[in-house]
C-alpha atoms as a PDB file:
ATOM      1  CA  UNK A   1       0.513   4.880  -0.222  1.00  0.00           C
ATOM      2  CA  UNK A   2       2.153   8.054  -1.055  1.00  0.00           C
ATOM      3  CA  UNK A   3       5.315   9.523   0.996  1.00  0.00           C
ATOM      4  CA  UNK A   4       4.976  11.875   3.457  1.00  0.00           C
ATOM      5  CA  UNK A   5       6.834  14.717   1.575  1.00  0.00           C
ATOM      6  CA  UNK A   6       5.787  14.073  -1.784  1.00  0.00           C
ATOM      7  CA  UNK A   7       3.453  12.789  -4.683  1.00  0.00           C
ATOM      8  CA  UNK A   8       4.928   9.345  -4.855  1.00  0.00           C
ATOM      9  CA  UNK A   9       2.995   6.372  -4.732  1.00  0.00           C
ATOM     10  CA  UNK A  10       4.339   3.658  -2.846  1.00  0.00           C
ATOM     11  CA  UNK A  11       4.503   0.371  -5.932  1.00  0.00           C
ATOM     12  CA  UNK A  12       6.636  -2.479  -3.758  1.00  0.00           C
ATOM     13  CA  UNK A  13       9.018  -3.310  -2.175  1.00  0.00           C
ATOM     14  CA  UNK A  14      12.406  -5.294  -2.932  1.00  0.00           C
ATOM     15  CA  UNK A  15      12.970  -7.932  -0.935  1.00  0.00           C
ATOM     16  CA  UNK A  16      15.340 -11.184  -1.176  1.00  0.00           C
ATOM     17  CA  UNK A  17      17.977 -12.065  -3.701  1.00  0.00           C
ATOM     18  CA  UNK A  18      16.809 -14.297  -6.004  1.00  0.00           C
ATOM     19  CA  UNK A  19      19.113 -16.375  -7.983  1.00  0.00           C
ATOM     20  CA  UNK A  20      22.936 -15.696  -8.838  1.00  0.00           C
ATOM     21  CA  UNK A  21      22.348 -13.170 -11.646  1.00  0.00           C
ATOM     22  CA  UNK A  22      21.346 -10.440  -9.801  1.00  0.00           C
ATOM     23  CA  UNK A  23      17.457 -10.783  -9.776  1.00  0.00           C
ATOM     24  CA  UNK A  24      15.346  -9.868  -6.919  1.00  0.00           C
ATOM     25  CA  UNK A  25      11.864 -10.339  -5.402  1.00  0.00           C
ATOM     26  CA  UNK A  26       9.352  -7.329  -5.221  1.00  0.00           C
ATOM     27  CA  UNK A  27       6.535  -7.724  -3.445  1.00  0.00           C
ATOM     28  CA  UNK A  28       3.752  -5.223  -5.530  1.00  0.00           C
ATOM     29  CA  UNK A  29       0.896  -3.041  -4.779  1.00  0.00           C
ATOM     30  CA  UNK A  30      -0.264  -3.090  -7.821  1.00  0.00           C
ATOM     31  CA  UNK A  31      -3.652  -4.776  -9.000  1.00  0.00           C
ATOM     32  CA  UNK A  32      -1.613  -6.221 -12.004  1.00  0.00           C
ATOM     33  CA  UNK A  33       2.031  -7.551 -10.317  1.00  0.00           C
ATOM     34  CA  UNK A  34       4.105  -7.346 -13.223  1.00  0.00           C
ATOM     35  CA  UNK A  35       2.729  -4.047 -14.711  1.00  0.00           C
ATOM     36  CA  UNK A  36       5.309  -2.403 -11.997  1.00  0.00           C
ATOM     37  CA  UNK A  37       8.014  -2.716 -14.958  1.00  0.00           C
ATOM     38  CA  UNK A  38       5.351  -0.885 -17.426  1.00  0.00           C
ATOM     39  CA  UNK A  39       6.064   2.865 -15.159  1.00  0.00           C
ATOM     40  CA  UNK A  40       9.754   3.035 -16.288  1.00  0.00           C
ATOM     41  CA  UNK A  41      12.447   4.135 -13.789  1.00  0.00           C
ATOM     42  CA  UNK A  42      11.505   4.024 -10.503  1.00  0.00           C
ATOM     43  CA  UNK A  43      12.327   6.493  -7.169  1.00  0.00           C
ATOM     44  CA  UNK A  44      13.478   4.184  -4.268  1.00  0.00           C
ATOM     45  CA  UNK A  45      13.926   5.645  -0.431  1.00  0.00           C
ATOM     46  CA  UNK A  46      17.952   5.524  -0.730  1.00  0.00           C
ATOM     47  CA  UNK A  47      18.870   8.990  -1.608  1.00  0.00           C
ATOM     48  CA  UNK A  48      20.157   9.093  -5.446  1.00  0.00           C
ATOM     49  CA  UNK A  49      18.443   5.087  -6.292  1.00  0.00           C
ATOM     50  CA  UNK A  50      16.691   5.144  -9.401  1.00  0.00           C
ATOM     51  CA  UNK A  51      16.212   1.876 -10.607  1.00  0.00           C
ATOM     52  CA  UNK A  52      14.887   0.025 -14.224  1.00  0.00           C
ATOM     53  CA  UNK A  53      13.229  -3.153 -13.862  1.00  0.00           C
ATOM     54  CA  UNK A  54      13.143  -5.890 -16.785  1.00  0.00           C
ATOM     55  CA  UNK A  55      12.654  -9.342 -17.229  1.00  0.00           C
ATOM     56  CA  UNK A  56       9.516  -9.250 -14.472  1.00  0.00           C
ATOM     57  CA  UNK A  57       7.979 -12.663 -13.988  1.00  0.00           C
ATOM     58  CA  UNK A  58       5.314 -14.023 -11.520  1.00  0.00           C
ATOM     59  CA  UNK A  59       6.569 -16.434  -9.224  1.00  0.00           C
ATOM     60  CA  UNK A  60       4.033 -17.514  -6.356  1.00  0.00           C
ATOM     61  CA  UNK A  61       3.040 -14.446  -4.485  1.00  0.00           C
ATOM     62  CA  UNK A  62       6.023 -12.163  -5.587  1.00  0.00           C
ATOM     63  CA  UNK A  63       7.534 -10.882  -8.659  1.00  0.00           C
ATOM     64  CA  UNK A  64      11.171 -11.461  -9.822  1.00  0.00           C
ATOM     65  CA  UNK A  65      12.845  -8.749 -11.653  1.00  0.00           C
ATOM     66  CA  UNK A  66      16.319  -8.034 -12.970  1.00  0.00           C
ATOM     67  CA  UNK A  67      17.489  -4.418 -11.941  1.00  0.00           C
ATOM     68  CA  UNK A  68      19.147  -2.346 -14.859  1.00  0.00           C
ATOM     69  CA  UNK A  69      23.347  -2.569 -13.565  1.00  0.00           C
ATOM     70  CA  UNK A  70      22.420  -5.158 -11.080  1.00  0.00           C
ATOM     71  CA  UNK A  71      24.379  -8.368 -12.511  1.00  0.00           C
ATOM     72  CA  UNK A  72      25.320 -10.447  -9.084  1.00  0.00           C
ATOM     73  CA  UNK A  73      23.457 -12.039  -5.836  1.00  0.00           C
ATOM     74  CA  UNK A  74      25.985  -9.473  -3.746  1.00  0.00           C
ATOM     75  CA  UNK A  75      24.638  -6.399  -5.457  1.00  0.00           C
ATOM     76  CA  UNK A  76      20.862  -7.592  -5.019  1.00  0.00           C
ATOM     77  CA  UNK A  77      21.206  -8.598  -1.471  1.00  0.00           C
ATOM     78  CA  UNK A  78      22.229  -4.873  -0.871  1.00  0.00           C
ATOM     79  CA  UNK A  79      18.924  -3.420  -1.868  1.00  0.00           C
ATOM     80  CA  UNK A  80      16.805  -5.897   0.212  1.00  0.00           C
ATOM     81  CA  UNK A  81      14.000  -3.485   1.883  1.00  0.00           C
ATOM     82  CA  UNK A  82      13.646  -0.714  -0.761  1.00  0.00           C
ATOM     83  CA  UNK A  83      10.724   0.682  -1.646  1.00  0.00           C
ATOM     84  CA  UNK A  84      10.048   1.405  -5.021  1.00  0.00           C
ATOM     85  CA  UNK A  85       7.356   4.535  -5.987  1.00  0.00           C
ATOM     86  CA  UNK A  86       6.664   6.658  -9.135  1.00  0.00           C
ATOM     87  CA  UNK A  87       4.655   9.959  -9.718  1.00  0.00           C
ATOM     88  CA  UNK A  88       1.251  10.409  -9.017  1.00  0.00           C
ATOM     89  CA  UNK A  89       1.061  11.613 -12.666  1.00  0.00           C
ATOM     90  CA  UNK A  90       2.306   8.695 -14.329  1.00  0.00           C
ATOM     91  CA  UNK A  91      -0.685   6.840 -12.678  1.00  0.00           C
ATOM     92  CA  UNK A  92      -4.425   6.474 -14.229  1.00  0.00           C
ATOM     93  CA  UNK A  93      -6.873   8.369 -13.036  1.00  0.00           C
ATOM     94  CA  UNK A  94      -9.369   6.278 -11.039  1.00  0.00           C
ATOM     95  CA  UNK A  95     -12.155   5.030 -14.384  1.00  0.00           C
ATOM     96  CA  UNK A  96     -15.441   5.635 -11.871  1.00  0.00           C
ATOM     97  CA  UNK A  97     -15.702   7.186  -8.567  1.00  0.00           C
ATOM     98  CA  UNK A  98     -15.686   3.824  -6.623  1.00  0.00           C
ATOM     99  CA  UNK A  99     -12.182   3.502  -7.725  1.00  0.00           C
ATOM    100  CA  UNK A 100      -9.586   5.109  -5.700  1.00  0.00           C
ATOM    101  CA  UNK A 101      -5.677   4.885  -5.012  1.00  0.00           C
ATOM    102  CA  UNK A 102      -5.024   3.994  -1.371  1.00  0.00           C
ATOM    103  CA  UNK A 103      -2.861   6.663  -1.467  1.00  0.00           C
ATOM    104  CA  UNK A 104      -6.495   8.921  -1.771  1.00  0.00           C
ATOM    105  CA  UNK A 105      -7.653   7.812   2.214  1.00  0.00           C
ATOM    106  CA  UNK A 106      -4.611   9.016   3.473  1.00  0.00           C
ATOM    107  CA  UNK A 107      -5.802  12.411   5.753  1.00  0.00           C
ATOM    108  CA  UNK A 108      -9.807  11.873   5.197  1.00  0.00           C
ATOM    109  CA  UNK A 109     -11.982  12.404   7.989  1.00  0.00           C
ATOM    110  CA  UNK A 110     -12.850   8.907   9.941  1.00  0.00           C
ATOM    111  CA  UNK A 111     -16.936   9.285  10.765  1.00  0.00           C
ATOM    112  CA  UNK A 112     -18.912   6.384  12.236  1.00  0.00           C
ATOM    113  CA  UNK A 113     -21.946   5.935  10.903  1.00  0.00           C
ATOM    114  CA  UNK A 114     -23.620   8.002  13.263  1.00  0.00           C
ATOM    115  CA  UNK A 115     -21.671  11.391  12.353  1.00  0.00           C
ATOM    116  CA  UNK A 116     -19.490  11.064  15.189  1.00  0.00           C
ATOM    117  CA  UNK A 117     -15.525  11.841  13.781  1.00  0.00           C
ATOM    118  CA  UNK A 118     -13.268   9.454  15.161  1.00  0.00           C
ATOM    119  CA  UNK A 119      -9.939  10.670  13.786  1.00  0.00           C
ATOM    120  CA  UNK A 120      -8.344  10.226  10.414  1.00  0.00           C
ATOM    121  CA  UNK A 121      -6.441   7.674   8.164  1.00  0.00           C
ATOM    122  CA  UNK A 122      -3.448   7.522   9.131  1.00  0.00           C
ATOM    123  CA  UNK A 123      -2.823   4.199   6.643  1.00  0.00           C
ATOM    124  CA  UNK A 124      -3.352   1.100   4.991  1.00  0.00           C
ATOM    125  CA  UNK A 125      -1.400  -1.636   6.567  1.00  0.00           C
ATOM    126  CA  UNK A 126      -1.607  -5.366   5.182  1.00  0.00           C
ATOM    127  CA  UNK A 127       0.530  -7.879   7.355  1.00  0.00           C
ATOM    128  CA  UNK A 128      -0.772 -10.460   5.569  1.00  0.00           C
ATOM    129  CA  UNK A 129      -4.649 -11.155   6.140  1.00  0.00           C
ATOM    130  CA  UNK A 130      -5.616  -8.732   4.197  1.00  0.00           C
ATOM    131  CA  UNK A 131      -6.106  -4.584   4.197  1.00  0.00           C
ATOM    132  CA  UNK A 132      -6.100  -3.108   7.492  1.00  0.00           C
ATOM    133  CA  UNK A 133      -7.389   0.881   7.341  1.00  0.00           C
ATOM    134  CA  UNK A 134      -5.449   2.701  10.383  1.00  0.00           C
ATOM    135  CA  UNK A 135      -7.707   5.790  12.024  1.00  0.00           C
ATOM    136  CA  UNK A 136      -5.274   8.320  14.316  1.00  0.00           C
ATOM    137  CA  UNK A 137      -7.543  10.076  17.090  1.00  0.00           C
ATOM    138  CA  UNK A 138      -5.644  13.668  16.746  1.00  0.00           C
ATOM    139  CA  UNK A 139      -7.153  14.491  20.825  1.00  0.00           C
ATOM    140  CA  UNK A 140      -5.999  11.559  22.249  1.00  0.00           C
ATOM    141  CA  UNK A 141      -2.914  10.402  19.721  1.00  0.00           C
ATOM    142  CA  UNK A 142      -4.600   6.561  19.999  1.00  0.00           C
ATOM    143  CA  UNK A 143      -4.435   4.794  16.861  1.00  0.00           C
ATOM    144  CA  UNK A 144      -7.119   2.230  15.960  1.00  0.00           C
ATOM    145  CA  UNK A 145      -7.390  -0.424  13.467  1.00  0.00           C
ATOM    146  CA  UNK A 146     -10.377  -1.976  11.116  1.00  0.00           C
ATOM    147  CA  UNK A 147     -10.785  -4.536   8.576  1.00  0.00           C
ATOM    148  CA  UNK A 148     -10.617  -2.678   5.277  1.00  0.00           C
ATOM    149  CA  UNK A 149     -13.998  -4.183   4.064  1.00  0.00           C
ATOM    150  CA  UNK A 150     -16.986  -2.792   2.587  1.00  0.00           C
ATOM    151  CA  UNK A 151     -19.216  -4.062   5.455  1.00  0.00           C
ATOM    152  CA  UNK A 152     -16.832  -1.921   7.885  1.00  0.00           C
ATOM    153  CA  UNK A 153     -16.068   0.717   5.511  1.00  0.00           C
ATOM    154  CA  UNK A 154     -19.285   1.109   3.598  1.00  0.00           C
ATOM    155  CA  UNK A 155     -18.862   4.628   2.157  1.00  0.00           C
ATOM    156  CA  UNK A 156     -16.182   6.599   1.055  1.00  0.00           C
ATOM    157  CA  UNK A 157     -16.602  10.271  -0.225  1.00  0.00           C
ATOM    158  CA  UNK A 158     -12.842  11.595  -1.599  1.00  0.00           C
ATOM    159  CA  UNK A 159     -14.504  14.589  -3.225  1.00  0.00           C
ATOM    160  CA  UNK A 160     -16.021  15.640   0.375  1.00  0.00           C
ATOM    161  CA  UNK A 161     -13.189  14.042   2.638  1.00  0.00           C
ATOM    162  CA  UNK A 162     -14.765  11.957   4.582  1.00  0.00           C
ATOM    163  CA  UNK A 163     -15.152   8.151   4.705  1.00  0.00           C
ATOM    164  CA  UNK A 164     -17.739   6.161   7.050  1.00  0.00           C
ATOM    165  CA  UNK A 165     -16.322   3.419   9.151  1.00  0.00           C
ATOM    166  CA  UNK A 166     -18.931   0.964  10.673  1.00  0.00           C
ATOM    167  CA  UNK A 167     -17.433  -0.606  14.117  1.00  0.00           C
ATOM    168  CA  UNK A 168     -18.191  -4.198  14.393  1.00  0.00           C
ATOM    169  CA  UNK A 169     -20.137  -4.360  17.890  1.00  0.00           C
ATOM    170  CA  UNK A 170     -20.393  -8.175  18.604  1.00  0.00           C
ATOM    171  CA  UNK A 171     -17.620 -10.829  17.974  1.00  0.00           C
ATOM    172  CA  UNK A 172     -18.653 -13.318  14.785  1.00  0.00           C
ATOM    173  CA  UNK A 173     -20.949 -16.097  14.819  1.00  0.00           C
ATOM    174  CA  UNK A 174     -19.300 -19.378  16.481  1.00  0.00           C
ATOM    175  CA  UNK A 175     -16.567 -17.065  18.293  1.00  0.00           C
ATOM    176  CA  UNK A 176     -16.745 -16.261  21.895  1.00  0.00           C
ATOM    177  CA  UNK A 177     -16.194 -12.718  22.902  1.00  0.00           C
ATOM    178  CA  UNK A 178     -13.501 -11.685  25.164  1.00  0.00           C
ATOM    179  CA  UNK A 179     -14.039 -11.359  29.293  1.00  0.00           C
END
């Protein structure tokens, strides 16, 4: 994800305290967790946070960090909710043209696989089940969400702008579909 004013790419997010010393747990976008250490200082969305992250391990799902000047479980309470980004520039560039950044979707063209343009991406969520892509109808200000899967989102064109979303019709086999 990048932010809305900027070339920042969204990396995690801090959340709990973990420990006494001052460590905390980030929950990562990145395909490697603990490579979010390996980008150097990162931009946060409190206005003058920069932080330095050492010491990353993998623990379960999340990664625990120590923050450069953060020594206490007071301290890393207090930054519970930050977001952590870095520079577009600092980032690889995509190895072959079925790679992409999420950040990339953001603002192309939604198309059905007919032609028809249903809006445009408004985002990525992921509350848990797995990527969500979020298509904003700019007419009717409706907002619509699809399994981010290549069966539903079989094509995606950067270069042109356009991806191709393909609306599951019928509910899955073994489920019953709604009255």
């Amino acid at each position: 994800m990048t932010t809305p004013s900027s070339n920042l790419i969204l990396l995690g997010t801090i959340g709990a305290a973990h420990g006494i010393k001052g460590q905390v747990r980030i929950a990562t976008h990145t395909q490697d967790p603990e490579a979010i250490a390996s980008y150097g200082p990162l931009a946060t969305d409190r206005d003058g946070l920069v932080v330095t992250l050492s010491k990353v391990r993998l623990h379960k799902n999340v990664v625990v960090a120590h923050i450069k000047g953060i020594s206490d479980r007071t301290a890393a309470e207090q930054l519970n909710g930050v977001n952590l980004y870095v520079e577009r520039s600092k980032l690889p560039d995509p190895e072959d043209e079925d790679d992409f950044y999420h950040a990339d979707l953001l603002g192309l063209e939604a198309r059905l696989d007919s032609g028809v343009v249903i809006g445009t991406v408004s985002a990525l969520p992921n509350f848990g089940a797995g990527d969500l892509i979020e298509v904003r109808n700019a007419q009717s200000g409706d907002t619509y969400l699809y399994p981010f899967t290549k069966a539903v989102v079989p094509t995606i064109r950067i270069a042109e702008g356009y991806l191709v979303i393909v609306a599951p019709l019928e509910a899955p086999e073994g489920e019953e579909e709604p009255d």
